[in-house]
PDB file of N, CA and C in Angstrom:
ATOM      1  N   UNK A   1      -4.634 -16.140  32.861  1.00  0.00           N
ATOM      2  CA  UNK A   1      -4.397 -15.536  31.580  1.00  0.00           C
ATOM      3  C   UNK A   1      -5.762 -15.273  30.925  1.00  0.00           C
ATOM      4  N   UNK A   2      -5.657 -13.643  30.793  1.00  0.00           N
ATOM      5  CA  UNK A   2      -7.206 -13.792  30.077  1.00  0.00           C
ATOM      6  C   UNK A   2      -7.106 -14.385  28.470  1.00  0.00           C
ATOM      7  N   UNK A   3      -8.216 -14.609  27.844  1.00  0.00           N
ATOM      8  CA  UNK A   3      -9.261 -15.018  26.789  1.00  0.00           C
ATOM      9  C   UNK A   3      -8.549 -14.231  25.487  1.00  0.00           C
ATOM     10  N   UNK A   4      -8.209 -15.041  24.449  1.00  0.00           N
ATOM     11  CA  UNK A   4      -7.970 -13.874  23.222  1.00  0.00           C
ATOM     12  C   UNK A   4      -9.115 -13.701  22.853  1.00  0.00           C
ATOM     13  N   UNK A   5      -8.918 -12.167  22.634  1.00  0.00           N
ATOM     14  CA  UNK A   5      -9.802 -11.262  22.008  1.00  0.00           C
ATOM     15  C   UNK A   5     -10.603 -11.888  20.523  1.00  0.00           C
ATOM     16  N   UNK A   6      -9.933 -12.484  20.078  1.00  0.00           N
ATOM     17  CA  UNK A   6     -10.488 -12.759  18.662  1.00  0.00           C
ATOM     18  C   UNK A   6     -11.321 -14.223  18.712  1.00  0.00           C
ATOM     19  N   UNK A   7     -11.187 -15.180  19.860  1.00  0.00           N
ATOM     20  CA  UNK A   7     -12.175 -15.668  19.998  1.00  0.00           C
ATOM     21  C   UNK A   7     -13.619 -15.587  20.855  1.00  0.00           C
ATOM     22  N   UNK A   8     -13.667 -14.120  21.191  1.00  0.00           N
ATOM     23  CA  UNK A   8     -14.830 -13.925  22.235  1.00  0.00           C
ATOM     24  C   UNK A   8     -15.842 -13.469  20.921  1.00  0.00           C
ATOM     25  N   UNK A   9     -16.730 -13.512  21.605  1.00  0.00           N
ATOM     26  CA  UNK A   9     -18.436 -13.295  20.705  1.00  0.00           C
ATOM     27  C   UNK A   9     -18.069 -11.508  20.663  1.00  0.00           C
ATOM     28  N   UNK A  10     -18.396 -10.940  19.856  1.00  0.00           N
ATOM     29  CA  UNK A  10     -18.503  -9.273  19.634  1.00  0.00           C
ATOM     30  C   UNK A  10     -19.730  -8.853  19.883  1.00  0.00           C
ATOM     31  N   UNK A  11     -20.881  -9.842  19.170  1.00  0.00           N
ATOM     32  CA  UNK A  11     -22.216  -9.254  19.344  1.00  0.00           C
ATOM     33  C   UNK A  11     -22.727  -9.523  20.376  1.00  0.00           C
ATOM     34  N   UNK A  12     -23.089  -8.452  21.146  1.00  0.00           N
ATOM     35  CA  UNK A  12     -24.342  -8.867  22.141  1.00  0.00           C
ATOM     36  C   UNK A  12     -25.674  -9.987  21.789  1.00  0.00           C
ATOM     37  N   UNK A  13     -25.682  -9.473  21.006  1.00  0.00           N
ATOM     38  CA  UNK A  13     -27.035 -10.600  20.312  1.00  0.00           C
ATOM     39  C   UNK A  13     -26.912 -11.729  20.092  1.00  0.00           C
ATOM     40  N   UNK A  14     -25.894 -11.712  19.557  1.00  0.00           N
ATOM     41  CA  UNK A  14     -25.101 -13.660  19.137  1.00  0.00           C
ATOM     42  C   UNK A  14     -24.867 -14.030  20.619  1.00  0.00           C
ATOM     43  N   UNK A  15     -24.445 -13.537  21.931  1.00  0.00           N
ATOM     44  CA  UNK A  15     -23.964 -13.864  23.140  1.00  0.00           C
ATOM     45  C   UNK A  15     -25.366 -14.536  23.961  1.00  0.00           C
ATOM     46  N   UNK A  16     -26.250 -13.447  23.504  1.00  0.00           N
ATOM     47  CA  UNK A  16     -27.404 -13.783  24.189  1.00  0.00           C
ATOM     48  C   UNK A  16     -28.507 -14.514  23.628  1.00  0.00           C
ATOM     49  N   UNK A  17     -27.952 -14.757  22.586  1.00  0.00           N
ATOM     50  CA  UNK A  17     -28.571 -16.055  21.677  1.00  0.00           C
ATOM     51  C   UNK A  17     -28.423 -17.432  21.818  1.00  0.00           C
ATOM     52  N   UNK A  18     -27.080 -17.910  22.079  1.00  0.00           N
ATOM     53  CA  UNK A  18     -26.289 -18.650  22.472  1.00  0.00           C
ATOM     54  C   UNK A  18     -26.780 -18.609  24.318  1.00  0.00           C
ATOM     55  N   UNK A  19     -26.443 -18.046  24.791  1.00  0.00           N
ATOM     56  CA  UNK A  19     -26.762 -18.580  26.180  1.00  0.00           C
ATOM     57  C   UNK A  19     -28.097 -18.671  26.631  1.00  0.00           C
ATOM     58  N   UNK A  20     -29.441 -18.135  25.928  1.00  0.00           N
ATOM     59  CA  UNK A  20     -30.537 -18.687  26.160  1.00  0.00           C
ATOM     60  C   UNK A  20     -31.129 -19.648  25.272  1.00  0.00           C
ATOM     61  N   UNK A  21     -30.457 -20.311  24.295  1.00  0.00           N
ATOM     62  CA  UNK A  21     -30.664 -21.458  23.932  1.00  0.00           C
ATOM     63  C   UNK A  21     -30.023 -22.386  24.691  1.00  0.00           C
ATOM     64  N   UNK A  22     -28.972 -22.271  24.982  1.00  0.00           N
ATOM     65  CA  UNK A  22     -28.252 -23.323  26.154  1.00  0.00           C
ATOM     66  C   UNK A  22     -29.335 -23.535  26.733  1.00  0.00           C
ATOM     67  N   UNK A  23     -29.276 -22.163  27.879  1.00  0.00           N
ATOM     68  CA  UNK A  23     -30.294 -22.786  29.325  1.00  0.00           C
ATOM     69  C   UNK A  23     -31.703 -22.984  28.994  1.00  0.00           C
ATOM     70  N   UNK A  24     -32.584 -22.359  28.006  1.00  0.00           N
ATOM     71  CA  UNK A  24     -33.778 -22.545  27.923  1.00  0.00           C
ATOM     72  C   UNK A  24     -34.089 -23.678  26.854  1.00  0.00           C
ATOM     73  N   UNK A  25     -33.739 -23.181  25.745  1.00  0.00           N
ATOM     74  CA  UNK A  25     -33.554 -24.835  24.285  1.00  0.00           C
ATOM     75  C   UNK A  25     -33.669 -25.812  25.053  1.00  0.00           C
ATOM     76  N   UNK A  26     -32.199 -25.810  25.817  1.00  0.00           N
ATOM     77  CA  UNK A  26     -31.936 -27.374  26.097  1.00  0.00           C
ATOM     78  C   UNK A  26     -32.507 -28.050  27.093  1.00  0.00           C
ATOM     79  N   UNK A  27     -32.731 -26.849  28.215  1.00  0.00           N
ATOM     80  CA  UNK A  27     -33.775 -27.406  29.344  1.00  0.00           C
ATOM     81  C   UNK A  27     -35.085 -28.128  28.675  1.00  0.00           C
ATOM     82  N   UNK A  28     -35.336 -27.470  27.836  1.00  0.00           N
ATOM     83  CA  UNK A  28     -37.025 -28.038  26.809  1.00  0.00           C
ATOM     84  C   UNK A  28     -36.675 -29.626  26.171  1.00  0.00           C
ATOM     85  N   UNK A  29     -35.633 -29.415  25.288  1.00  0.00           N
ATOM     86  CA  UNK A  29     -34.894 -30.820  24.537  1.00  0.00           C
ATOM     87  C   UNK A  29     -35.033 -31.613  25.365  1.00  0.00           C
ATOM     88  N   UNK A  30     -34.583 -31.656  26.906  1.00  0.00           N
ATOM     89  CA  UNK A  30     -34.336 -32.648  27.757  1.00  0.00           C
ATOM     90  C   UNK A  30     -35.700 -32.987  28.520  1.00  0.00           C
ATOM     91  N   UNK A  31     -36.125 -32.022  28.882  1.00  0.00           N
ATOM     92  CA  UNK A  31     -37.386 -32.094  29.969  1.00  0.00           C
ATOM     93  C   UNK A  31     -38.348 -32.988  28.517  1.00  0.00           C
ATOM     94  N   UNK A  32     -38.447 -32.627  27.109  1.00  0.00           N
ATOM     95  CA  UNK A  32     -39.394 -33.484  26.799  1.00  0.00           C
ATOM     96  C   UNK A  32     -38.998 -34.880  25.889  1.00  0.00           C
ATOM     97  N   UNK A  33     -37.957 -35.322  26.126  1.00  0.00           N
ATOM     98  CA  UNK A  33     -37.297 -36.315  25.465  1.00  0.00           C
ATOM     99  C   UNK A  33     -37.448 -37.053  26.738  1.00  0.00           C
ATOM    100  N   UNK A  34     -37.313 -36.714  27.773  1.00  0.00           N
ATOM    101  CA  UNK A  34     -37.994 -37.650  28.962  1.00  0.00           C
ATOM    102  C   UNK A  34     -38.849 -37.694  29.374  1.00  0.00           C
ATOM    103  N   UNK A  35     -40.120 -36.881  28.766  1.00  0.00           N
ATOM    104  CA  UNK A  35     -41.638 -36.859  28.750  1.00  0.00           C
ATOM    105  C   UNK A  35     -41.731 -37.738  27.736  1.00  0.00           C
ATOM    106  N   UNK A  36     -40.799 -38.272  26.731  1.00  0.00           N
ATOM    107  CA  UNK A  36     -41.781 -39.029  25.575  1.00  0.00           C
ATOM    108  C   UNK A  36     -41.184 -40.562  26.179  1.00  0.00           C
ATOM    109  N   UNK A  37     -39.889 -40.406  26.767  1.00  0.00           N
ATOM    110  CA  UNK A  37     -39.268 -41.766  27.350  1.00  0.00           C
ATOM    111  C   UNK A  37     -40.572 -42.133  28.698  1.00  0.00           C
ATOM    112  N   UNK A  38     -41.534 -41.316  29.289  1.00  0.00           N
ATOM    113  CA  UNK A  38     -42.657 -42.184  29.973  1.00  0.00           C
ATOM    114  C   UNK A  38     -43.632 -42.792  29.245  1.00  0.00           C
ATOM    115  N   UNK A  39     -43.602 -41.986  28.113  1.00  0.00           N
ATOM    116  CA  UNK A  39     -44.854 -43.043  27.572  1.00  0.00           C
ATOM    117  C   UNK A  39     -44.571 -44.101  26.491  1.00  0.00           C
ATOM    118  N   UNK A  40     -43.144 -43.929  26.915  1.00  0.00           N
ATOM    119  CA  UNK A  40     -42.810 -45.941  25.483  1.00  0.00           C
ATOM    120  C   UNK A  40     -42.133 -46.584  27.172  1.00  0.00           C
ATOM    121  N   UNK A  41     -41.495 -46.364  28.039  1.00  0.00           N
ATOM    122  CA  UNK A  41     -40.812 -47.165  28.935  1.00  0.00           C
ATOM    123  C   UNK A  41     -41.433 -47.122  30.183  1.00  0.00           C
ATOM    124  N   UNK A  42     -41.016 -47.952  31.218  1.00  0.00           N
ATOM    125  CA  UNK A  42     -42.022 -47.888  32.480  1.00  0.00           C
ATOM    126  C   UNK A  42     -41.265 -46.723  33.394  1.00  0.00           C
ATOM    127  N   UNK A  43     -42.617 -46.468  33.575  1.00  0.00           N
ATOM    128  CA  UNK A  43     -42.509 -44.727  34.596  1.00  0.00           C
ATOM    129  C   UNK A  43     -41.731 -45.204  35.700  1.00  0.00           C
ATOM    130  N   UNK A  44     -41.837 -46.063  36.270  1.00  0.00           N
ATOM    131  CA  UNK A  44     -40.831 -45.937  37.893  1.00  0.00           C
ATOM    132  C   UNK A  44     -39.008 -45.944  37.066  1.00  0.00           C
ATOM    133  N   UNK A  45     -38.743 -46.796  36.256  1.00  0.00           N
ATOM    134  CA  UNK A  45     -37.143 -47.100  35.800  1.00  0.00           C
ATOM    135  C   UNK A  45     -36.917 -45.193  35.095  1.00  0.00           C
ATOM    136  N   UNK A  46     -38.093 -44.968  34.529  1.00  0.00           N
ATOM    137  CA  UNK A  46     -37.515 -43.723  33.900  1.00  0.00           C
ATOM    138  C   UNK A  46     -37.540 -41.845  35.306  1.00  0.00           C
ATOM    139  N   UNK A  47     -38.324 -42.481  35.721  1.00  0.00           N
ATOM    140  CA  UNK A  47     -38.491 -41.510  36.851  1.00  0.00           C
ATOM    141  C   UNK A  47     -37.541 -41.339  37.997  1.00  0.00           C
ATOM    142  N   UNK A  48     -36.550 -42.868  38.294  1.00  0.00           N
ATOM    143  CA  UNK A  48     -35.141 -43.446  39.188  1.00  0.00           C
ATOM    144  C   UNK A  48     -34.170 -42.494  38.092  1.00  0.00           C
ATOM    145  N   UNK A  49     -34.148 -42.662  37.161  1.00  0.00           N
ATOM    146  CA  UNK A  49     -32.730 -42.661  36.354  1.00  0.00           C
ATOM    147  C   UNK A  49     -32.830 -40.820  35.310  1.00  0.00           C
ATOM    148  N   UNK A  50     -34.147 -40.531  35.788  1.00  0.00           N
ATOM    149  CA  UNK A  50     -34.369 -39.559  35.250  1.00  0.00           C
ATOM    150  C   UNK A  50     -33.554 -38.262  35.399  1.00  0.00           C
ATOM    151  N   UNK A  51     -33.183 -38.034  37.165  1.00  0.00           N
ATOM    152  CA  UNK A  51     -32.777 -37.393  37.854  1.00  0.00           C
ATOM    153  C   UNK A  51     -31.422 -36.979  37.246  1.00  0.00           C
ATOM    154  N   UNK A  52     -30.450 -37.854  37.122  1.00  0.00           N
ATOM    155  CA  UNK A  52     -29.098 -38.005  36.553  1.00  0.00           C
ATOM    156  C   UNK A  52     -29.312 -37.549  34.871  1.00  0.00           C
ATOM    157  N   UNK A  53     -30.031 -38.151  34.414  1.00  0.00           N
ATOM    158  CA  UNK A  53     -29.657 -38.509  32.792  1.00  0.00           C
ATOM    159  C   UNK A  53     -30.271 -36.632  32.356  1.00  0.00           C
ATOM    160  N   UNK A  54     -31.222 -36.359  32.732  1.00  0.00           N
ATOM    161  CA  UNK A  54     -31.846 -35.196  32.541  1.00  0.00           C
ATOM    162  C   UNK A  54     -30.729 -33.851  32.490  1.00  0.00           C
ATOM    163  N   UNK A  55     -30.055 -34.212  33.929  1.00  0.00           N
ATOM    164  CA  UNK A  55     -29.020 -33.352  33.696  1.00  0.00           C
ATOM    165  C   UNK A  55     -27.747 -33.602  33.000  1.00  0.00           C
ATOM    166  N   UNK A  56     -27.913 -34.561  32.693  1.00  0.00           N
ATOM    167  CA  UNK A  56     -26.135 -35.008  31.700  1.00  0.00           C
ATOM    168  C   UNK A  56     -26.598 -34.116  30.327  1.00  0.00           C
ATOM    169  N   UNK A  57     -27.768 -34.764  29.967  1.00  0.00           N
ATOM    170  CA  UNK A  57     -28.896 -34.166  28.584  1.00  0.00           C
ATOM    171  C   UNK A  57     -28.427 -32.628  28.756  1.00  0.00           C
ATOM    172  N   UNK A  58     -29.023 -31.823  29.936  1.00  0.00           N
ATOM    173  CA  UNK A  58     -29.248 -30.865  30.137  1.00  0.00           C
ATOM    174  C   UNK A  58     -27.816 -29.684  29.929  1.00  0.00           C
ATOM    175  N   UNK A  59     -26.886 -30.492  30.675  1.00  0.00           N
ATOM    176  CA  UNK A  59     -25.678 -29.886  30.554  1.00  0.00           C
ATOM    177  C   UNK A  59     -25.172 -29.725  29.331  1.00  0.00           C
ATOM    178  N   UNK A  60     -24.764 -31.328  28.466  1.00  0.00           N
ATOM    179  CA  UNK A  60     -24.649 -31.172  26.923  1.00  0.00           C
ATOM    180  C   UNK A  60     -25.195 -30.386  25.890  1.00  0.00           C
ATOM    181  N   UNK A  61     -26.647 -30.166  26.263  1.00  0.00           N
ATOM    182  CA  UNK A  61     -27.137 -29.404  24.960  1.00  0.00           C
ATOM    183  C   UNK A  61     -26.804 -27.725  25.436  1.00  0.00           C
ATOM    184  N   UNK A  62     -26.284 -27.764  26.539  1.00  0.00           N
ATOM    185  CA  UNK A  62     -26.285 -26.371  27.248  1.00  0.00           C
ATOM    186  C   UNK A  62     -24.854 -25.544  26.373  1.00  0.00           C
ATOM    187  N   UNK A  63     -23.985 -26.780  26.729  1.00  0.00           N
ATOM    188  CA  UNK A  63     -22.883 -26.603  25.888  1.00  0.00           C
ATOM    189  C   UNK A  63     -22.426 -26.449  24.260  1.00  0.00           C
ATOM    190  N   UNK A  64     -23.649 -27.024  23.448  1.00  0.00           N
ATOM    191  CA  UNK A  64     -23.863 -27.167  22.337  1.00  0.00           C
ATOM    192  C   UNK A  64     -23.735 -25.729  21.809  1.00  0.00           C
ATOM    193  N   UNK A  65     -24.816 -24.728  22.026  1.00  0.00           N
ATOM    194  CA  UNK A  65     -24.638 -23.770  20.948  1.00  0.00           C
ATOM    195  C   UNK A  65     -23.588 -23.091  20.801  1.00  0.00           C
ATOM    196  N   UNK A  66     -22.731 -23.084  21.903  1.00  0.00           N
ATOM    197  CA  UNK A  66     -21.397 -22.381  21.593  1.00  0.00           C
ATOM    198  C   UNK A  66     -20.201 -22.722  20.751  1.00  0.00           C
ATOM    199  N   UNK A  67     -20.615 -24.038  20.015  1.00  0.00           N
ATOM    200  CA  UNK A  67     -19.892 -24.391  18.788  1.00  0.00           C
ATOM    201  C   UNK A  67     -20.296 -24.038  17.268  1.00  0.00           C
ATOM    202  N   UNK A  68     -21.550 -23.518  17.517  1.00  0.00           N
ATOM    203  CA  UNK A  68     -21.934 -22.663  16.505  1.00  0.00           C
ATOM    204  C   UNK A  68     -21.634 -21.310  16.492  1.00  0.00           C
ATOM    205  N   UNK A  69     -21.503 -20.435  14.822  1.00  0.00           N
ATOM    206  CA  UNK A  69     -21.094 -19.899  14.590  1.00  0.00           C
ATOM    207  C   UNK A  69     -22.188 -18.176  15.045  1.00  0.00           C
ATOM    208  N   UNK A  70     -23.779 -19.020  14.287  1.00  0.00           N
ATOM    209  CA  UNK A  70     -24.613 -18.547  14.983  1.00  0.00           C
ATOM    210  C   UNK A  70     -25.893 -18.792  16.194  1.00  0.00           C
ATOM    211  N   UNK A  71     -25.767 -18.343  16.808  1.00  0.00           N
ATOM    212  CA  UNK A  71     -26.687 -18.358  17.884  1.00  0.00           C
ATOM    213  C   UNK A  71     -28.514 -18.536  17.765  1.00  0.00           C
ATOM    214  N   UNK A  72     -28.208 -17.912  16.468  1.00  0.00           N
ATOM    215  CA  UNK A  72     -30.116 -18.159  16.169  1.00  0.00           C
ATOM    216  C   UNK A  72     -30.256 -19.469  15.332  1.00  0.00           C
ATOM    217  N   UNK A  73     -29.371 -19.595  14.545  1.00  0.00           N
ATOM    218  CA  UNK A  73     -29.228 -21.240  14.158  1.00  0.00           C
ATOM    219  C   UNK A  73     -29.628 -22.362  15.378  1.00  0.00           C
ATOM    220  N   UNK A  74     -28.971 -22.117  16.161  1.00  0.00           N
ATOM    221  CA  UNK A  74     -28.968 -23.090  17.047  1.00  0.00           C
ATOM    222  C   UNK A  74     -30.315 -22.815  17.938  1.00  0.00           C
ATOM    223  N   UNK A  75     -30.903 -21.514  17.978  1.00  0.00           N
ATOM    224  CA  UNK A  75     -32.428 -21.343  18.316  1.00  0.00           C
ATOM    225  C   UNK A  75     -33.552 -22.397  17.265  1.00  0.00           C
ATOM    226  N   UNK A  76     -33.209 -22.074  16.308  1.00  0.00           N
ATOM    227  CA  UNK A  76     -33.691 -22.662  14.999  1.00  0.00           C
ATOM    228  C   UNK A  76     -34.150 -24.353  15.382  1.00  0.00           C
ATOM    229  N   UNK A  77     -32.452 -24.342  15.631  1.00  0.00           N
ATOM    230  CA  UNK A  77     -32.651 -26.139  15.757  1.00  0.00           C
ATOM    231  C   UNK A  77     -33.322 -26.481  17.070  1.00  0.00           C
ATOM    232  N   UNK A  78     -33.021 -26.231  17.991  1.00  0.00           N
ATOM    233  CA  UNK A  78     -34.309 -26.254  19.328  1.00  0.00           C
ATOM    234  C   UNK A  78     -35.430 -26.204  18.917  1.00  0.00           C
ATOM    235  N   UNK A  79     -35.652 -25.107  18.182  1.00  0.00           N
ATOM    236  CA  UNK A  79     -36.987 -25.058  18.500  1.00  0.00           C
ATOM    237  C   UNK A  79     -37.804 -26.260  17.858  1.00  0.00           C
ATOM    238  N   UNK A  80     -37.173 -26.606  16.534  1.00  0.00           N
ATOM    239  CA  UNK A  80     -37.393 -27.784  15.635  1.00  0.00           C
ATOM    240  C   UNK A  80     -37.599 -29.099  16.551  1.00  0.00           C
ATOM    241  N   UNK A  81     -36.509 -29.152  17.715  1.00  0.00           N
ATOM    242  CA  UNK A  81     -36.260 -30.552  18.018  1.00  0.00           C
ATOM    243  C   UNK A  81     -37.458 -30.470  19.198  1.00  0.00           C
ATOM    244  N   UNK A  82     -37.529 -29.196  19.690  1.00  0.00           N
ATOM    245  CA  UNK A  82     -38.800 -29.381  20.672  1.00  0.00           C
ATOM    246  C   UNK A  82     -40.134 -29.480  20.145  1.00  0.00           C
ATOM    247  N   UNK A  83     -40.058 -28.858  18.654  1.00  0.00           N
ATOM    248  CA  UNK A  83     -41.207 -28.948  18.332  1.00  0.00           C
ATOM    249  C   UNK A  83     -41.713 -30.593  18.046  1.00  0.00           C
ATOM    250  N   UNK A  84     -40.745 -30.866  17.353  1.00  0.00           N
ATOM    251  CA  UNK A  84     -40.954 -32.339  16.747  1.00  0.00           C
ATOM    252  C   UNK A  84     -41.082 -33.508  18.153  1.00  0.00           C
ATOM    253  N   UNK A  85     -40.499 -33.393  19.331  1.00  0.00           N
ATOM    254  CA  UNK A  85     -40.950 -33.791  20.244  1.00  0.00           C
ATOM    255  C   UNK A  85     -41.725 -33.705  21.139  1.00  0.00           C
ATOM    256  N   UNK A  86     -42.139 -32.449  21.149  1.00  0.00           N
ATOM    257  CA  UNK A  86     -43.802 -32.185  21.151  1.00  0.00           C
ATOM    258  C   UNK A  86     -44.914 -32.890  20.625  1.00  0.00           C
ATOM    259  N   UNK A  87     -44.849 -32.941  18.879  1.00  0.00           N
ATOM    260  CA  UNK A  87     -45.842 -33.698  18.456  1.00  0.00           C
ATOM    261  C   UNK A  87     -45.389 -35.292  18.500  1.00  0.00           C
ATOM    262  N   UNK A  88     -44.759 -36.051  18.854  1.00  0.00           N
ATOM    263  CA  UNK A  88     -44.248 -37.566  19.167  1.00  0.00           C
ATOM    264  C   UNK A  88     -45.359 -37.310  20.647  1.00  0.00           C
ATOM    265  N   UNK A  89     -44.674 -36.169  21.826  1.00  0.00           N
ATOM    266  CA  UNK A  89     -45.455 -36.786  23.027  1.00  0.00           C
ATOM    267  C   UNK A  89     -47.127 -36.619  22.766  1.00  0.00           C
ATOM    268  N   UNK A  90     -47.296 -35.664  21.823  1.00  0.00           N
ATOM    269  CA  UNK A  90     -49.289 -35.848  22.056  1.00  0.00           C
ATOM    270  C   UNK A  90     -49.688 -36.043  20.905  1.00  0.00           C
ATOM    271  N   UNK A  91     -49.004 -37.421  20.117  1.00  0.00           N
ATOM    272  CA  UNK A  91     -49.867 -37.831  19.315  1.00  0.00           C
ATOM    273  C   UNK A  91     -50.135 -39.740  19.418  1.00  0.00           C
TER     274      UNK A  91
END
């Protein structure tokens, strides 16, 4: 059964807002929230468990923006959360 119409995205832009914050946002969120988990915890336990947790991370935030209404919002907030974990890992 296809999809009602009235819940699919209309804009191209909102579509493609939303799905490259998924894959790119969240790939960043995750890849550096376990760059800052090496330098408070020991590298071998986080580097074993990394493998798994990275992608649980990875998948969830992937899924995230599509509960928003807009797509650049949720760019917004990435970029915030990468930024801010950015400056945690090099300071």
């Amino acid at each position: 059964m296809p999809a009602n119409p009235k819940y699919l995205e209309k804009s191209n832009w909102q579509r493609f807002a939303k799905i490259t914050a998924g894959i790119l946002g969240g790939y960043a969120i995750s890849l550096l929230a376990h760059a800052c988990f090496l330098r408070w915890f020991d590298k071998e336990a986080v580097m074993e468990t990394a493998t798994f947790t990275l992608f649980i991370v990875w998948t969830t935030l992937l899924l995230l923006p599509f509960f928003f209404k807009n797509g650049w919002t949720c760019w917004l907030l990435y970029l915030g959360v990468s930024l801010l974990l950015l400056s945690v890992l090099y300071l």
